[in-house]
Protein backbone atom coordinates (compact mmCIF):
# COMPACT_ATOMS: atom_id res chain seq x y z
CA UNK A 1 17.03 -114.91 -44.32
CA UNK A 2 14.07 -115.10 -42.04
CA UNK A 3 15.10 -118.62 -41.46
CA UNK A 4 18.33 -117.56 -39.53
CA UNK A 5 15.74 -116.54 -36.41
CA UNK A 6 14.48 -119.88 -36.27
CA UNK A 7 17.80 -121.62 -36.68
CA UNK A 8 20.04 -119.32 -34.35
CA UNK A 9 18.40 -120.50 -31.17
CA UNK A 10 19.10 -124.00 -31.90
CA UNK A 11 23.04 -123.36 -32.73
CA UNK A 12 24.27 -120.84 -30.03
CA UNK A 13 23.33 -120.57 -26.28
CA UNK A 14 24.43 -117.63 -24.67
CA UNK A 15 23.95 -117.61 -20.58
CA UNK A 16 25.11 -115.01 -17.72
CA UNK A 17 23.35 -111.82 -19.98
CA UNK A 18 19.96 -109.84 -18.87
CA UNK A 19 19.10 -109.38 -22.35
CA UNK A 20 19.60 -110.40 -26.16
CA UNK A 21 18.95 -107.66 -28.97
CA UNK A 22 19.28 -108.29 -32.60
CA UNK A 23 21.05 -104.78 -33.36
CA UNK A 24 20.97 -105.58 -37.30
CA UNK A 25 22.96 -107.18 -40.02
CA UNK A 26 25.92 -106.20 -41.51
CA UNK A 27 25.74 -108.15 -44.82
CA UNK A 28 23.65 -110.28 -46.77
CA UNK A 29 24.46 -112.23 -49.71
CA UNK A 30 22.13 -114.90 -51.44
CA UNK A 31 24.31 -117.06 -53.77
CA UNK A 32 22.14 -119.78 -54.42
CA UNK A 33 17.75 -120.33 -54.96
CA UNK A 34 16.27 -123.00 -52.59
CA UNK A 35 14.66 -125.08 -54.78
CA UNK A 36 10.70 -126.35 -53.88
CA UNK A 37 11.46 -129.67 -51.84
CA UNK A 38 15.17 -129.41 -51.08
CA UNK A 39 16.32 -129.29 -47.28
CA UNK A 40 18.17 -126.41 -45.56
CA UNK A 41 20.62 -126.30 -42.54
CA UNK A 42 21.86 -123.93 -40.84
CA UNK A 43 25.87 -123.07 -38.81
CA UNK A 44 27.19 -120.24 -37.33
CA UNK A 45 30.74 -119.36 -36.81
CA UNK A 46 31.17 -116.46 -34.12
CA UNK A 47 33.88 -113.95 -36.17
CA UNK A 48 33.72 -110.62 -33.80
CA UNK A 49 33.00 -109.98 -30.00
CA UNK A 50 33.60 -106.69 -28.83
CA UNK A 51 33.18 -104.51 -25.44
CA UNK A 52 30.10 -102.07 -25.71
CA UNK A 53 28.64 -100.32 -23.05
CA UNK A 54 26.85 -102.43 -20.80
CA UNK A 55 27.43 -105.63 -22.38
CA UNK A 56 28.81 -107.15 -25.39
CA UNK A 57 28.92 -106.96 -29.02
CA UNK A 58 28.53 -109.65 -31.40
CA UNK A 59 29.21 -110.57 -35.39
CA UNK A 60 27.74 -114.09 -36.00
CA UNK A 61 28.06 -115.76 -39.61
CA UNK A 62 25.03 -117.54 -40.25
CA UNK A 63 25.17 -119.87 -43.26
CA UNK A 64 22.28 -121.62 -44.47
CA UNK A 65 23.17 -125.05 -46.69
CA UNK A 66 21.19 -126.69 -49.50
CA UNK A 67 21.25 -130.33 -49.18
CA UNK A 68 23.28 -131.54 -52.35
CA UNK A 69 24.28 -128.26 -52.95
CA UNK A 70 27.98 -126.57 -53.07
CA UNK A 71 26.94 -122.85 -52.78
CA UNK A 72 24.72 -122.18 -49.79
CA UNK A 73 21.27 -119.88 -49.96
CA UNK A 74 21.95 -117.36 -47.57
CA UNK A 75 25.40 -116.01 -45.71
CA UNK A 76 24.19 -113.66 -42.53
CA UNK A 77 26.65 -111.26 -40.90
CA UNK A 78 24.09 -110.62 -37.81
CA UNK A 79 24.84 -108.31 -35.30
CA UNK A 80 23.69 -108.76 -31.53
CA UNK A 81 23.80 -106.94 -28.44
CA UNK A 82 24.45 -109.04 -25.34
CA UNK A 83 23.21 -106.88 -22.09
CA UNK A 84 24.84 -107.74 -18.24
């Protein structure tokens, strides 16, 4: 899960805000062990935005894959708060 923070940066850009807050995660579900020695990657598919006060609110899905694996290790519904 700690992973996502690295690999989030290198997905999604997000310009024209003041501010990005990670406001929390919705749900968390670990359906497969990363093995010692296998290789992870990460996507992220943007399901939610929605109008808050002073900005906008996010729900990112953050998978992260096992190479040669069907079942990922980690599905992230993160929550962020974009500020104007």
């Amino acid at each position: 899960m700690s992973l996502s923070n690295f690999f989030l940066p290198q997905i999604v850009e997000v310009q024209g805000f003041s501010a990005g807050i990670n406001y929390g995660v919705d749900k968390v579900r670990f359906p497969s062990p990363v093995k010692v020695g296998q290789s992870v990657r990460a996507g992220a598919e943007l399901v939610e935005v929605t109008e808050v006060k002073g900005g906008l609110q996010t729900l990112m899905r953050i998978t992260i894959e096992i190479e040669g694996e069907e079942r990922p290790a980690c599905v992230i519904d993160a929550i962020s708060r974009w500020l104007l």
